[in-house]
Protein backbone atom coordinates (compact mmCIF):
# COMPACT_ATOMS: atom_id res chain seq x y z
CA UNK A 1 93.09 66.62 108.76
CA UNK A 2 95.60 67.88 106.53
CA UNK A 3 93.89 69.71 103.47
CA UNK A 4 95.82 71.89 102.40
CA UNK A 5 94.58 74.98 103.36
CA UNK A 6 95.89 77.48 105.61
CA UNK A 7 93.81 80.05 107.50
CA UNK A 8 94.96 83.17 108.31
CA UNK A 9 94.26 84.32 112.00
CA UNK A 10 92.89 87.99 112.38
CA UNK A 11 93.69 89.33 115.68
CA UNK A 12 91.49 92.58 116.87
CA UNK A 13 93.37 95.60 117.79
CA UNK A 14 94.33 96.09 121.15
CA UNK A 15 91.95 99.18 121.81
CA UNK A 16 89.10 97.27 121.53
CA UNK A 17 89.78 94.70 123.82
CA UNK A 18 90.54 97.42 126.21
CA UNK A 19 87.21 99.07 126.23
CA UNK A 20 85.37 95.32 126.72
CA UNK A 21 83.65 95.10 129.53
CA UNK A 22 84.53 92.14 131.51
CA UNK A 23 82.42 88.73 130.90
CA UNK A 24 82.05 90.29 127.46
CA UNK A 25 78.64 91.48 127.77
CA UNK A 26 77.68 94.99 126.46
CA UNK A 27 75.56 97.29 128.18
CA UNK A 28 73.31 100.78 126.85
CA UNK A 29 74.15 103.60 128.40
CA UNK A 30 71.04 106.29 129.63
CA UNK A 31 71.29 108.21 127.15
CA UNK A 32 70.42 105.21 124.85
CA UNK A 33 67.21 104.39 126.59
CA UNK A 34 66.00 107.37 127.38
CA UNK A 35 65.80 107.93 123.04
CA UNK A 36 64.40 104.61 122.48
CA UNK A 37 61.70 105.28 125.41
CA UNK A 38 60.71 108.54 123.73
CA UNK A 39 60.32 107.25 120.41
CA UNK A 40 58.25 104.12 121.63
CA UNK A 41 56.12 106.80 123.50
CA UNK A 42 55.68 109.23 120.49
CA UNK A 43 55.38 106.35 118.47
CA UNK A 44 52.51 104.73 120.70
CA UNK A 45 50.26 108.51 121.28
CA UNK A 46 49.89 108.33 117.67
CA UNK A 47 48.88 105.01 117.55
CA UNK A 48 45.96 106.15 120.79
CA UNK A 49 44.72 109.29 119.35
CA UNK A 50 44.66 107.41 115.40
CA UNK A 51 42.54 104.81 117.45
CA UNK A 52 40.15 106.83 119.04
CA UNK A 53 39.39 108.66 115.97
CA UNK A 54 38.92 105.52 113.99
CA UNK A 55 36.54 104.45 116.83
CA UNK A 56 34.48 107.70 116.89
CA UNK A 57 34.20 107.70 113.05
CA UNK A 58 33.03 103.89 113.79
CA UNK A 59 30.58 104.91 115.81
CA UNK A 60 29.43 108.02 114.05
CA UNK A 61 29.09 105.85 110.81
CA UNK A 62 27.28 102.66 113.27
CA UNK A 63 24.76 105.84 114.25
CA UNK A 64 23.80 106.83 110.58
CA UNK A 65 22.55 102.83 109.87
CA UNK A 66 20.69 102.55 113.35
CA UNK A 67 19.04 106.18 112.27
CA UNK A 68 18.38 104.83 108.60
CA UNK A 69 17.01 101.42 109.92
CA UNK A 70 14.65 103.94 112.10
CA UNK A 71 13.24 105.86 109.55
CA UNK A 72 12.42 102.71 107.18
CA UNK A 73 10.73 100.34 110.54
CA UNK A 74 8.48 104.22 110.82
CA UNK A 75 8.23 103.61 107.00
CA UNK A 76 7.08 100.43 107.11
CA UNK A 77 4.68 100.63 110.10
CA UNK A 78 2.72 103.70 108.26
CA UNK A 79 2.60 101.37 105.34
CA UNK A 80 1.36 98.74 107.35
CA UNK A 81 -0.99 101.26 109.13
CA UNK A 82 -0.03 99.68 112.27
CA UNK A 83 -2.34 100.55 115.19
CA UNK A 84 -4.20 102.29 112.36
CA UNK A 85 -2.42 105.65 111.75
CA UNK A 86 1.09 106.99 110.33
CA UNK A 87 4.18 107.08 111.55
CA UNK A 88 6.58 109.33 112.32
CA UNK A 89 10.50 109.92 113.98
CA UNK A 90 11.46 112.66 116.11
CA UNK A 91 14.99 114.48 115.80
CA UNK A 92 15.95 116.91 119.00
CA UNK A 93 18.60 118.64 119.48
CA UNK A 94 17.45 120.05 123.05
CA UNK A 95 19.48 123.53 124.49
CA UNK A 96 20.43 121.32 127.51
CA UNK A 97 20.84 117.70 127.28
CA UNK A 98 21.54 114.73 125.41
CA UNK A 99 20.28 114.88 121.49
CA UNK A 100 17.61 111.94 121.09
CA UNK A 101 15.47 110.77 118.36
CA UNK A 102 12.46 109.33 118.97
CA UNK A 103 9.88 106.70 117.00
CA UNK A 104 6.47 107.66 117.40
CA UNK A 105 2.49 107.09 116.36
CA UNK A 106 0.50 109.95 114.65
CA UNK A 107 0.51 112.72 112.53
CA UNK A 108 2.48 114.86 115.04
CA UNK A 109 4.87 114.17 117.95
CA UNK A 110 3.74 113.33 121.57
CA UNK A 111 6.09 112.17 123.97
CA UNK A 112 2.81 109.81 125.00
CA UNK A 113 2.88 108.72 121.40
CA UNK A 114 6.65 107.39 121.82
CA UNK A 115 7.52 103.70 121.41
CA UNK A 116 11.30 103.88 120.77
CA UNK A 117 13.93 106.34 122.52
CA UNK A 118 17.63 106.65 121.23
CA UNK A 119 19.91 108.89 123.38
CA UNK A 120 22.91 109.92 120.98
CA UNK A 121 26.12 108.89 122.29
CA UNK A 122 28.35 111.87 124.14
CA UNK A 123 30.56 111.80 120.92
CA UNK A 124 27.94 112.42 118.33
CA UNK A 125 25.61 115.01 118.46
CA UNK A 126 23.03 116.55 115.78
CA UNK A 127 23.46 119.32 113.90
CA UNK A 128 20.99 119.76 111.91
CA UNK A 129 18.56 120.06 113.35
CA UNK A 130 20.93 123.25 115.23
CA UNK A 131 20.47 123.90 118.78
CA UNK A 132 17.37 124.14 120.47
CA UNK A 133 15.63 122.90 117.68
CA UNK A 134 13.77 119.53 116.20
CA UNK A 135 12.45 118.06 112.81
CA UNK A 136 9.57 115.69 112.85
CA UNK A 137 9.74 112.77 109.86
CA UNK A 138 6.50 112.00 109.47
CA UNK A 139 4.82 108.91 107.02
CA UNK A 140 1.16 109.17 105.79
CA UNK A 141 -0.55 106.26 106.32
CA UNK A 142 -0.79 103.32 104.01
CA UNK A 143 1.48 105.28 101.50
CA UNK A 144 4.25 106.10 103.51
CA UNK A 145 5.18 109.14 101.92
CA UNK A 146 7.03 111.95 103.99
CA UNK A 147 5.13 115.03 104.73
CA UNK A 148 8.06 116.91 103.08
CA UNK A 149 11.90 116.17 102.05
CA UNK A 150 14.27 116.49 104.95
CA UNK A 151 17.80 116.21 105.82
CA UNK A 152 19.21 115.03 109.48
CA UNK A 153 22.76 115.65 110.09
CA UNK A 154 25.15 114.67 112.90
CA UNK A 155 29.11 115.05 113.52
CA UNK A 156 31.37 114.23 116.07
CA UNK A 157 31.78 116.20 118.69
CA UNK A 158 34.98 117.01 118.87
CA UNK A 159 35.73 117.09 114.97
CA UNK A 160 32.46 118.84 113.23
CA UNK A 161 33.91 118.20 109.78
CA UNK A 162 33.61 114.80 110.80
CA UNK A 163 29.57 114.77 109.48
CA UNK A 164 27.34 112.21 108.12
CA UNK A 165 23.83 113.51 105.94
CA UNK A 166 20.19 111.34 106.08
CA UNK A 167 17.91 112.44 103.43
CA UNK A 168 14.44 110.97 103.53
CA UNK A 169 13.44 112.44 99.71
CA UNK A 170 10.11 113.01 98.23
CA UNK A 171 9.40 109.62 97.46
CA UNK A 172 10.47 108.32 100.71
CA UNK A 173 13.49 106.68 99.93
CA UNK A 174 16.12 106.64 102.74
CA UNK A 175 19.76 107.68 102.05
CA UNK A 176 23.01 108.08 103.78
């Protein structure tokens, strides 16, 4: 094929076909993978710790509906006057122990009285109410009002600016 053109050949200097391995094939030294092995490991312990928090604020956040979803089932049964008296839901924060709220019948806590148990996961933990102590969300009877206004906090453990707030108001409306 004659078409006129003419291609000029480029010929590599002879230093770098001196340092070629033979076969052609390159290789990475050490050095190289030791850097790339410390940046994929940096790289990926961000990635764990980013995933655990995002998991724990998950959970913490998963914890706030099951407590709302608590309060409004008490709520409803005092409206209902189920087994013909209010209702009421037990937040402890026991000294020693696992924090727990608690569903129960009546105007005051009895562990007797109890018909649903909730152990708060190792990661979570009230605090309000603070150590030691418990609040009692009670519902009158056919009007399912709340003896008083109160507020239920919890946080994770490990990060206590990590908090979520329930408010049960006045009126008995349920917020988070």
């Amino acid at each position: 094929m004659a078409s006129g053109r003419k291609y000029m050949e480029i010929k590599k200097p002879e230093s770098v076909l001196k340092n070629r391995p033979i076969g052609g094939l390159g290789a990475f030294s050490l050095i190289e993978l030791v850097v790339v092995m410390t940046i994929i490991l940096v790289v990926s312990s961000f990635s764990v710790v980013n995933y655990l928090n995002f998991r724990n604020r998950q959970r913490l956040d998963l914890t706030v509906r099951e407590i709302g979803a608590v309060l409004r089932d008490a709520q409803g049964n005092a409206i209902s006057q189920q087994f013909g008296d209010g209702w009421g839901v037990r937040f402890e924060n026991p000294a020693a122990g696992d924090d727990f709220y608690a569903m129960f019948v009546g105007a005051s806590y009895a562990a007797a009285s109890t018909t649903r148990l909730a152990v708060l996961s190792s990661t979570i933990r009230f605090s309000d109410p603070a150590t030691g102590f418990a609040k009692n969300v009670i519902f009158a009877k056919a009007t399912g009002l709340p003896a008083a206004s109160t507020t239920i906090v919890i946080e994770l453990a490990g990060d206590p600016s990590a908090n979520r707030s329930i408010v049960v108001d006045d009126n008995g409306a349920v917020r988070y």
